[in-house]
C-alpha atoms as a PDB file:
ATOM      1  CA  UNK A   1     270.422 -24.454 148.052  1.00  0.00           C
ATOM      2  CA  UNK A   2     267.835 -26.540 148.473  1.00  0.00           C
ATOM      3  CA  UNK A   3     269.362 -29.716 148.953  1.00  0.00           C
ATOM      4  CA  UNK A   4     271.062 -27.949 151.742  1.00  0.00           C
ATOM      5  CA  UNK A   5     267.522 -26.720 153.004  1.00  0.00           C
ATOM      6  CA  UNK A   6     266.376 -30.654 153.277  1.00  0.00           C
ATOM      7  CA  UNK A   7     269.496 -31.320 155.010  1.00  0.00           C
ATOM      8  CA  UNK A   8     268.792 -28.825 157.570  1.00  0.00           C
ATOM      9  CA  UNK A   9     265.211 -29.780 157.806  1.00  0.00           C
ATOM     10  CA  UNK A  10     266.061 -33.355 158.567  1.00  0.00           C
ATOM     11  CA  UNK A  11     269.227 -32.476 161.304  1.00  0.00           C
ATOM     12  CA  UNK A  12     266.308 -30.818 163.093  1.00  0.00           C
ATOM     13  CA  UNK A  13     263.930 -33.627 163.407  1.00  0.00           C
ATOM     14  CA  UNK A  14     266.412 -35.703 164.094  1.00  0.00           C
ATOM     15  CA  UNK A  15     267.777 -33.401 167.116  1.00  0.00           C
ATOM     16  CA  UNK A  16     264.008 -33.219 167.944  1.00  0.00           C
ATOM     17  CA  UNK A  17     263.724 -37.007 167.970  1.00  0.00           C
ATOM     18  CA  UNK A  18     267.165 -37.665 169.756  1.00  0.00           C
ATOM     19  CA  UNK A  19     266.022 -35.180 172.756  1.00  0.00           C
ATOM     20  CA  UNK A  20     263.103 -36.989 173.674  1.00  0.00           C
ATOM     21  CA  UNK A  21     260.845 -33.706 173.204  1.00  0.00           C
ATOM     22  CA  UNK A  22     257.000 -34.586 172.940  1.00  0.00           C
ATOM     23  CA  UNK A  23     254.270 -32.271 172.471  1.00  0.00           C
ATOM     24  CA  UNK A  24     251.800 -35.215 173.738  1.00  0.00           C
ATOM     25  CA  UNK A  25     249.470 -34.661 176.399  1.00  0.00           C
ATOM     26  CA  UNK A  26     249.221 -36.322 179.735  1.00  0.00           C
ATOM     27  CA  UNK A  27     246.122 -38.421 178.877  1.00  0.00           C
ATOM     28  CA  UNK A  28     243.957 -38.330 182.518  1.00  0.00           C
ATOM     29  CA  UNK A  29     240.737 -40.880 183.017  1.00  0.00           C
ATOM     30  CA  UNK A  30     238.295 -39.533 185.530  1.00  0.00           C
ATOM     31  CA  UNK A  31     235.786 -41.886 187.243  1.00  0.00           C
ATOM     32  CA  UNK A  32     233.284 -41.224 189.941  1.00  0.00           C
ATOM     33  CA  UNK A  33     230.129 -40.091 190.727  1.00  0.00           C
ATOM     34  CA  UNK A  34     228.063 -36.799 190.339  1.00  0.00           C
ATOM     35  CA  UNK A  35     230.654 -34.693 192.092  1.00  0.00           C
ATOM     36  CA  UNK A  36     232.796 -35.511 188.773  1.00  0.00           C
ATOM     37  CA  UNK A  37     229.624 -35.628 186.505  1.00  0.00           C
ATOM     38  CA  UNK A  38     228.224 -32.315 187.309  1.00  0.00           C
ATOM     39  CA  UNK A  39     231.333 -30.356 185.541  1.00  0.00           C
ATOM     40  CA  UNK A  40     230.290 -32.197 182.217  1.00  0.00           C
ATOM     41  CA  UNK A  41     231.655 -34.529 179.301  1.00  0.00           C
ATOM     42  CA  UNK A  42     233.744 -31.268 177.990  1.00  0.00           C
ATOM     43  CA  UNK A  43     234.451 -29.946 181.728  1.00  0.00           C
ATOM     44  CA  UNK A  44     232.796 -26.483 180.845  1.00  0.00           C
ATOM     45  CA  UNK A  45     230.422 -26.570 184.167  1.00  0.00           C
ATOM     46  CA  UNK A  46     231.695 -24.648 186.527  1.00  0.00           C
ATOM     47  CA  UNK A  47     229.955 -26.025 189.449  1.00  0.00           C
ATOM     48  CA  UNK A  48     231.553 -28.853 188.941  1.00  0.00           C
ATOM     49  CA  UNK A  49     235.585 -28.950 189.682  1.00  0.00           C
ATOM     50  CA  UNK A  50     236.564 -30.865 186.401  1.00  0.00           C
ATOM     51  CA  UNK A  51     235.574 -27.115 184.977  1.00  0.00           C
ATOM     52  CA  UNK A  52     238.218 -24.910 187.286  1.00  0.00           C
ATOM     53  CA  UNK A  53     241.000 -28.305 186.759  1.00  0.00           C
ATOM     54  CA  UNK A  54     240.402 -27.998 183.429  1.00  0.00           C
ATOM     55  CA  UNK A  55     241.514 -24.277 183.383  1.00  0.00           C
ATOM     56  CA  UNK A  56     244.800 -24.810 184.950  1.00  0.00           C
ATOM     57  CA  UNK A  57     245.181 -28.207 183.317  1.00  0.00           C
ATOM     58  CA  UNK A  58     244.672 -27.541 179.871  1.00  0.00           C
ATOM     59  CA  UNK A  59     248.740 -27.425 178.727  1.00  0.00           C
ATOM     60  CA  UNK A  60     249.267 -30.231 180.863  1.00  0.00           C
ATOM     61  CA  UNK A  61     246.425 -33.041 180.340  1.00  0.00           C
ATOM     62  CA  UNK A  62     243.188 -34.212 178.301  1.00  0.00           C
ATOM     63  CA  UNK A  63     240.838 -35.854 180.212  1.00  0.00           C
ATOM     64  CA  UNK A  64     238.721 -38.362 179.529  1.00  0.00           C
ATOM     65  CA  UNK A  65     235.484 -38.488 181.676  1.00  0.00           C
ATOM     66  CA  UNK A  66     233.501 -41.917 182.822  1.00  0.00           C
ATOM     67  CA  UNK A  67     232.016 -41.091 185.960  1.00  0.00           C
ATOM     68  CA  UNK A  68     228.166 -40.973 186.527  1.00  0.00           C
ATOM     69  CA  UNK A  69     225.594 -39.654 188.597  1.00  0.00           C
ATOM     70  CA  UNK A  70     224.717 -41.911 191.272  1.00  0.00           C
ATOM     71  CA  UNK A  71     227.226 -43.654 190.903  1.00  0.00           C
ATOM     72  CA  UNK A  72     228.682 -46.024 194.068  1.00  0.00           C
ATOM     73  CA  UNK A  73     231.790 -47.915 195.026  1.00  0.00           C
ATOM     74  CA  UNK A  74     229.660 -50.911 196.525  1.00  0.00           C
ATOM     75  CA  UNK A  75     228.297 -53.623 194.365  1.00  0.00           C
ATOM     76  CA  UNK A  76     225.084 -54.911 194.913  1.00  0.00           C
ATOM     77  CA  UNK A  77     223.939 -58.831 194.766  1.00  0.00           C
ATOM     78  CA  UNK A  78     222.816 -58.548 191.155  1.00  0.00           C
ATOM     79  CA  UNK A  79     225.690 -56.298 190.175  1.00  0.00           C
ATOM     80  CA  UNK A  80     226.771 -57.499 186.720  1.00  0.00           C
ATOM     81  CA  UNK A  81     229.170 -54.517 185.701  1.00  0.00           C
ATOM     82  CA  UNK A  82     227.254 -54.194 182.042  1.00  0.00           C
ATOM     83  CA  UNK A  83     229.174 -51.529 180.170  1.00  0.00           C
ATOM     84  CA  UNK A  84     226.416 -50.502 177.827  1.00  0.00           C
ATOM     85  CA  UNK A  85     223.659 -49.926 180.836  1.00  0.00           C
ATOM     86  CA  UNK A  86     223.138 -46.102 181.810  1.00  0.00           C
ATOM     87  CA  UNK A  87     221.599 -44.482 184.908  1.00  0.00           C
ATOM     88  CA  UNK A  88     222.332 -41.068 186.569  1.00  0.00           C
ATOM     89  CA  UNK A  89     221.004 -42.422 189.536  1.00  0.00           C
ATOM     90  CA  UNK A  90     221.937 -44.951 192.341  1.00  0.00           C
ATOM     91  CA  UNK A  91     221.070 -48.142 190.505  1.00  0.00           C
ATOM     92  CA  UNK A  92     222.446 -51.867 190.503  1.00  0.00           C
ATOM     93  CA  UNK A  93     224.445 -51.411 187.671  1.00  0.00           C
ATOM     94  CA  UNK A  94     225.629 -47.802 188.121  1.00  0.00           C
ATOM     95  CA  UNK A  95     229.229 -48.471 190.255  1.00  0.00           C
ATOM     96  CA  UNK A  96     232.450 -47.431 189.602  1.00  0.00           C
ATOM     97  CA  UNK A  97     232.935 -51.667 188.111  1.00  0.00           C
ATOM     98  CA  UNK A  98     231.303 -50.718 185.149  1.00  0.00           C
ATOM     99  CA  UNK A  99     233.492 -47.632 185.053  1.00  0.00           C
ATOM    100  CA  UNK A 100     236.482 -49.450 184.999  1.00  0.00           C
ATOM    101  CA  UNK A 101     234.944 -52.008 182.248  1.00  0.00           C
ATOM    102  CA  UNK A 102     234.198 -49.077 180.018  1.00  0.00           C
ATOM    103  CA  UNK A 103     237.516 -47.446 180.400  1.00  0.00           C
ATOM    104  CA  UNK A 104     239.372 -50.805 179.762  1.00  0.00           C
ATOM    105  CA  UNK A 105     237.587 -51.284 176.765  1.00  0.00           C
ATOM    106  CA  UNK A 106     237.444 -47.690 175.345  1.00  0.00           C
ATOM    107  CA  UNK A 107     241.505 -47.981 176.132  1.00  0.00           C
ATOM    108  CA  UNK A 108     241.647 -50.919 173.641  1.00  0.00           C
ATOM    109  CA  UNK A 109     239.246 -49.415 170.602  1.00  0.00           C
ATOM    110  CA  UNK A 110     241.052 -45.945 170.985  1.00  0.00           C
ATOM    111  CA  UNK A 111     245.076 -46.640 171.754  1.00  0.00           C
ATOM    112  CA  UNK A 112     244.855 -42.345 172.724  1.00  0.00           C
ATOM    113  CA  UNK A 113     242.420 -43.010 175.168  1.00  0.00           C
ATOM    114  CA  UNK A 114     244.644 -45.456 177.155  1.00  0.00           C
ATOM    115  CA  UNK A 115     245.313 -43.213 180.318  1.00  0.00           C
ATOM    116  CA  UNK A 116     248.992 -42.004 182.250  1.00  0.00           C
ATOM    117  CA  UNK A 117     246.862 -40.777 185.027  1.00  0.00           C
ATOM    118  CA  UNK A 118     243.507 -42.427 186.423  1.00  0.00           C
ATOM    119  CA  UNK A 119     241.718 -40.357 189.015  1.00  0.00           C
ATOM    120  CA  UNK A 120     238.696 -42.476 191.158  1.00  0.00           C
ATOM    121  CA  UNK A 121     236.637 -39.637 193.387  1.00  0.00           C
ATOM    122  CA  UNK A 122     234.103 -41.484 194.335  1.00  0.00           C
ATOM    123  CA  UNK A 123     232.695 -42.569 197.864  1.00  0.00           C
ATOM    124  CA  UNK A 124     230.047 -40.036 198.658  1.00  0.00           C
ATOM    125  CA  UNK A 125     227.051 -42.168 197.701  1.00  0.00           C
ATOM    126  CA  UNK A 126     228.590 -44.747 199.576  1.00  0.00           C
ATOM    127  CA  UNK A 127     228.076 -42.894 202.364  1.00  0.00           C
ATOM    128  CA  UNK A 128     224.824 -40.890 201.910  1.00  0.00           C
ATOM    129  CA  UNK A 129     222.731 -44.060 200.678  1.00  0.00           C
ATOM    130  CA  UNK A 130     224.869 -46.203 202.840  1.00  0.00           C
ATOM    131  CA  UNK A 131     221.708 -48.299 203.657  1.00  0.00           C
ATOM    132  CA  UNK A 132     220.606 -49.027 199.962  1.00  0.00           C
ATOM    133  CA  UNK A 133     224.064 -51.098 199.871  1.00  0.00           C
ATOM    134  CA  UNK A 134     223.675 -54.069 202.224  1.00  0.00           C
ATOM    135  CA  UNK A 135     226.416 -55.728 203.391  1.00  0.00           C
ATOM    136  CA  UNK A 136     228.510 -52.402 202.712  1.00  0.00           C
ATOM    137  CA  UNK A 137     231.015 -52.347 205.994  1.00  0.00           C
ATOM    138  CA  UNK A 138     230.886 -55.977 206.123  1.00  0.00           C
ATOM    139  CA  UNK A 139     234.672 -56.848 206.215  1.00  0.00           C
ATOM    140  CA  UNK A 140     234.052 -60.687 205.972  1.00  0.00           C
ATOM    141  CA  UNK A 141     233.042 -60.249 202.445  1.00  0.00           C
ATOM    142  CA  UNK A 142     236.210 -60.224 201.272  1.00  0.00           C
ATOM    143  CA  UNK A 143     237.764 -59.972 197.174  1.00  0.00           C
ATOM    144  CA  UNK A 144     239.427 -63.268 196.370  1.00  0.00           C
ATOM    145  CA  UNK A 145     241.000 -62.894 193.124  1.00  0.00           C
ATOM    146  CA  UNK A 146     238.359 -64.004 190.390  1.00  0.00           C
ATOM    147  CA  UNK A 147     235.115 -62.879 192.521  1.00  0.00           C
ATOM    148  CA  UNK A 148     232.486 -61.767 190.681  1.00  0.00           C
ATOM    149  CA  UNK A 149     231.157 -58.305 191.256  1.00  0.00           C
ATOM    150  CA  UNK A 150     227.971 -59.545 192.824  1.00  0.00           C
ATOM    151  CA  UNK A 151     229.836 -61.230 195.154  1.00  0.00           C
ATOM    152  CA  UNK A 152     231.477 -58.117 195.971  1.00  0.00           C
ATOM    153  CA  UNK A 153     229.307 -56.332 198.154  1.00  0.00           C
ATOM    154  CA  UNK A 154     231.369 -54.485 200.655  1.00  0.00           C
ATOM    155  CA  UNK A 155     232.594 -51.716 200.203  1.00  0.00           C
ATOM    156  CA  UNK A 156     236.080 -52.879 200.498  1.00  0.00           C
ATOM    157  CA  UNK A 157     235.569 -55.705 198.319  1.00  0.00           C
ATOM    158  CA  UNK A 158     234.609 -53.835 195.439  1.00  0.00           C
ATOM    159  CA  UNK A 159     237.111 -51.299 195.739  1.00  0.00           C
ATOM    160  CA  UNK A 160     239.772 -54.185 196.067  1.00  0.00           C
ATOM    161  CA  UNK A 161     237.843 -55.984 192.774  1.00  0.00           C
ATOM    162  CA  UNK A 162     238.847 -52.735 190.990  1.00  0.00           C
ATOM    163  CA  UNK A 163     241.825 -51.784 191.991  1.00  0.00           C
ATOM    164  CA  UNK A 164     242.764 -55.360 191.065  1.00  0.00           C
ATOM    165  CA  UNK A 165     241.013 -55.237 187.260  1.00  0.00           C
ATOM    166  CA  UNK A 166     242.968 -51.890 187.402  1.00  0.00           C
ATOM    167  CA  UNK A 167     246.567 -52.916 188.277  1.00  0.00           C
ATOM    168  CA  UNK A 168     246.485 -55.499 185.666  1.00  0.00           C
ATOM    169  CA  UNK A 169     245.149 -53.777 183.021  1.00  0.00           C
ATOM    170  CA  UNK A 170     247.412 -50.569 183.240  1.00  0.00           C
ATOM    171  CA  UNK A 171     250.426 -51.831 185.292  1.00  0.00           C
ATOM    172  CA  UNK A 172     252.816 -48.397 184.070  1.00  0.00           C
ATOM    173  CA  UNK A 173     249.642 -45.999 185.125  1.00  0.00           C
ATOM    174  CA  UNK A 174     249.343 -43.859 187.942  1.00  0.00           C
ATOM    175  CA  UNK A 175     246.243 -44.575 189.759  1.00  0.00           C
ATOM    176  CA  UNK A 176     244.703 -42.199 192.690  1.00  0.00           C
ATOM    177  CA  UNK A 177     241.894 -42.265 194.470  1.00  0.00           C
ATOM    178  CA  UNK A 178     240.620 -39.360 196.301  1.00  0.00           C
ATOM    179  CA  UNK A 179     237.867 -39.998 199.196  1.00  0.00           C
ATOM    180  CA  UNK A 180     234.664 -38.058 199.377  1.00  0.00           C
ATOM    181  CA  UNK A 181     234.162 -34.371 200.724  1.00  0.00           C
ATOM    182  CA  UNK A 182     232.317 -33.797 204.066  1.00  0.00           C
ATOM    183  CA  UNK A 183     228.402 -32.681 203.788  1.00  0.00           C
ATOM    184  CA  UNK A 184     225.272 -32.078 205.125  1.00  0.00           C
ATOM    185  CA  UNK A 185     223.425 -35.248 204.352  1.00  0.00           C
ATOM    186  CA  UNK A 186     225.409 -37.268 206.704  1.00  0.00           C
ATOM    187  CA  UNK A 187     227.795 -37.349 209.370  1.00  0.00           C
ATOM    188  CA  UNK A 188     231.255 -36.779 209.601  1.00  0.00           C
ATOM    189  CA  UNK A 189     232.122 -39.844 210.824  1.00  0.00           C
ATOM    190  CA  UNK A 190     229.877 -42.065 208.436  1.00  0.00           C
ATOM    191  CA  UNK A 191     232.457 -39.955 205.498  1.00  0.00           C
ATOM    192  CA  UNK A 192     235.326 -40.864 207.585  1.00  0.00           C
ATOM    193  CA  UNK A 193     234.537 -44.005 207.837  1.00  0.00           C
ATOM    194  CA  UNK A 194     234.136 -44.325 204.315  1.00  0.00           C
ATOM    195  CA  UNK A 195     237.914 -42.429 203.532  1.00  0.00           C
ATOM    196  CA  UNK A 196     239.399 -44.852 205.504  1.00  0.00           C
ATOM    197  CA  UNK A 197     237.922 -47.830 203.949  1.00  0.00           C
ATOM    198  CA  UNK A 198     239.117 -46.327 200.442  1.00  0.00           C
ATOM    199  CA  UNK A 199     242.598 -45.137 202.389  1.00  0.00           C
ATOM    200  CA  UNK A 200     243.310 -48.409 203.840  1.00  0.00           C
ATOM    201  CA  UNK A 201     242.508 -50.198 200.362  1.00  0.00           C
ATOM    202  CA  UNK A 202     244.605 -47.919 198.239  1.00  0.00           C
ATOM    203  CA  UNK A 203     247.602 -48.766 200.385  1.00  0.00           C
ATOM    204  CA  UNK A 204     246.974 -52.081 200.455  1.00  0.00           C
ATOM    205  CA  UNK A 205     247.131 -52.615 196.298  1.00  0.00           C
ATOM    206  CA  UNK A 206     249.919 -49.864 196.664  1.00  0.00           C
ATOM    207  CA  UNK A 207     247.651 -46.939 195.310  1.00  0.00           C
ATOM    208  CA  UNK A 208     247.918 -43.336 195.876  1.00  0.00           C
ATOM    209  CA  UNK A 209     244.839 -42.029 197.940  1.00  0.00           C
ATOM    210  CA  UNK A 210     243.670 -38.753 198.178  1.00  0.00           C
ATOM    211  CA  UNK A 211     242.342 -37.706 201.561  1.00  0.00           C
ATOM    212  CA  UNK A 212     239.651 -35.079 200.418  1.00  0.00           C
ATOM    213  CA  UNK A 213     237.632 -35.204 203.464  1.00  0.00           C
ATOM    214  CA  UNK A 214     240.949 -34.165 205.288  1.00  0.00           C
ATOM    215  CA  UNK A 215     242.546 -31.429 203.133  1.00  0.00           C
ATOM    216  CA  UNK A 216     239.345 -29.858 201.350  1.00  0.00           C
ATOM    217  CA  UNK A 217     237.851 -27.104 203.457  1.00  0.00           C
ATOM    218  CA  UNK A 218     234.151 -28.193 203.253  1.00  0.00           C
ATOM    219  CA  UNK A 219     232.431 -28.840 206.220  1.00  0.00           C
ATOM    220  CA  UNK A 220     229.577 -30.642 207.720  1.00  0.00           C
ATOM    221  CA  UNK A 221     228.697 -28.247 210.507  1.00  0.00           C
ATOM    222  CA  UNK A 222     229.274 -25.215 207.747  1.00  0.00           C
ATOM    223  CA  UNK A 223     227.495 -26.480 205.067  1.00  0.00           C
ATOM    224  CA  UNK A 224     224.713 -28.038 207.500  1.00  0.00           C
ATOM    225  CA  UNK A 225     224.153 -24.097 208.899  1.00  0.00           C
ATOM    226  CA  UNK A 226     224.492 -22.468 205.340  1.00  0.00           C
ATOM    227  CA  UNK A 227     225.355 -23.811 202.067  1.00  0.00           C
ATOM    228  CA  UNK A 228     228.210 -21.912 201.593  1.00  0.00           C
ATOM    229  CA  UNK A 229     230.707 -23.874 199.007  1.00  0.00           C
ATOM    230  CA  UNK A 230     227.497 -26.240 197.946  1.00  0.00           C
ATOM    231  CA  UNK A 231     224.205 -25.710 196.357  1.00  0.00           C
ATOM    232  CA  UNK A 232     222.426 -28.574 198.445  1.00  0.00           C
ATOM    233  CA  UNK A 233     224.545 -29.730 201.412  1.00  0.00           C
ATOM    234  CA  UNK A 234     226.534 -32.038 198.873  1.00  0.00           C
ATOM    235  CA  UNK A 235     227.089 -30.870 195.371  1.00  0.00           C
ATOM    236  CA  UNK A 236     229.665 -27.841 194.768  1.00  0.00           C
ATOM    237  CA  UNK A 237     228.785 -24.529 194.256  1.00  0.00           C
ATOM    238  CA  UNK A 238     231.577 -22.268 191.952  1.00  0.00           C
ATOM    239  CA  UNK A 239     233.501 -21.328 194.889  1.00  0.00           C
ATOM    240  CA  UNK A 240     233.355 -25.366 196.600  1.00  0.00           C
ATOM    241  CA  UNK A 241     234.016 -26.500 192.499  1.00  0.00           C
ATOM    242  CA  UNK A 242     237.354 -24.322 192.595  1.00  0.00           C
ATOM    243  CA  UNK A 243     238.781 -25.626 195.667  1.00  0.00           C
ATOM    244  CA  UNK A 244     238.210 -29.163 195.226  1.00  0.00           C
ATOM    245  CA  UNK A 245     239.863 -28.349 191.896  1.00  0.00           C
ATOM    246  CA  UNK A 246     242.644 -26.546 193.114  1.00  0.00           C
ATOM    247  CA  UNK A 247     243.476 -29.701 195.724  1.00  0.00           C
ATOM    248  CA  UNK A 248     243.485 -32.011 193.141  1.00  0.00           C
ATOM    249  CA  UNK A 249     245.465 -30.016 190.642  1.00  0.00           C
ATOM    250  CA  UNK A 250     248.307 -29.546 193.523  1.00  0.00           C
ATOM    251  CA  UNK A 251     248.277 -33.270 194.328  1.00  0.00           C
ATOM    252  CA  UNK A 252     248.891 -34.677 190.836  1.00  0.00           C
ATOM    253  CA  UNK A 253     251.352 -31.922 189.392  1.00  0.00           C
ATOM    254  CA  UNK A 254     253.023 -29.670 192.007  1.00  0.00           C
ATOM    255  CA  UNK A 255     253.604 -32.811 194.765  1.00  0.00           C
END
């Protein structure tokens, strides 16, 4: 009897292995800025949407989060992409490069932390603090294949520069980027103008690109008037949190 018990035991696993069933996780990286940040390391803020994504999420993914406070797209002349350097603030060193460096080499240390899904929301700083970033719409600074980050100081540039370090480093990975949402801080067409720098660089390397700015209800004029789905003309409120979340959810599981 309990020979044929065994037996049985190991025609199931086998039938389990055979069928390609997995009870793994979709593994999901998350870099940006403070729009990411805010919902915290264990996405339990919910002011910030990682909290509400998390929620509807939870059978399907773990996420990893890298992104920072502060954080920008655009290099600056002494960028040097140092992993180990920390700011919540815009700062030299605090760009989504370093992201990228930290998740490539977290990825090799921890095989479970090497992503199917990397999400990029980043872009608002870019925008607000537009004129801390020189050089930042300058489209004859240009990416070149083995540019340095400091030599990378458009906006395009470094988004190309990381979309590149990207693309080789996890060829089988899905890799989005989302542009930022509209606010009060500055204009409408400053964030446009911003989406379609990321827009026009994600289709360029063949990367998906999120049009946030476009789809997410937030508005300048609303938000400029009354915060209504923010708590300062930028950051989400609950409400704002929930349907940045609910956009992003739709876009990388229902689509």
């Amino acid at each position: 009897m309990k020979i044929k018990f065994i037996t049985h035991i190991i025609f199931l696993l086998i039938l389990i292995s055979g069928s390609g069933y997995s009870s793994a996780k979709t593994t999901l990286a998350l870099l940006g800025d403070s729009m990411t940040w805010i919902g915290g390391d264990s996405c339990d803020k919910e002011r910030g949407w990682t909290c509400h994504f998390k929620s509807a999420a939870d059978s399907l993914c773990r996420i990893d989060t890298y992104a920072r406070s502060g954080a920008t797209w655009t290099n600056t002349s002494t960028t040097k992409g140092d992993p180990q350097a920390y700011s919540a603030k815009l700062d030299d060193e605090n760009v989504i490069f370093a992201q990228v460096i930290r998740l490539i080499e977290a990825s090799k240390n921890d095989p479970e932390k090497r992503p199917d899904i990397i999400l990029i929301y980043a872009g608002a700083n870019d925008a607000w603090f537009a004129s801390k970033r020189p050089g930042i719409f300058n489209d004859s600074i240009k990416f070149t294949g083995d540019t340095l980050p400091s030599a990378c100081t458009s906006l395009s540039s470094s988004i190309d520069l990381c979309c590149n370090m990207l693309r080789e480093n996890f060829p089988e990975v899905r890799i989005v980027l989302m542009t930022p949402i509209e606010m009060s801080k500055t204009s409408v067409e400053r964030i446009n103008q911003v989406g379609d720098i990321i827009e026009r660089c994600g289709q360029k390397a063949g990367i998906e690109v999120l049009r946030a700015d476009k789809h997410v209800p937030i508005r300048h004029a609303v938000e400029k008037k009354k915060f209504t789905y923010t708590t300062d003309g930028v950051h989400s409120n609950p409400a704002g949190a929930k349907l940045i979340a609910d956009y992003i959810f739709t876009s990388l599981f229902t689509k």
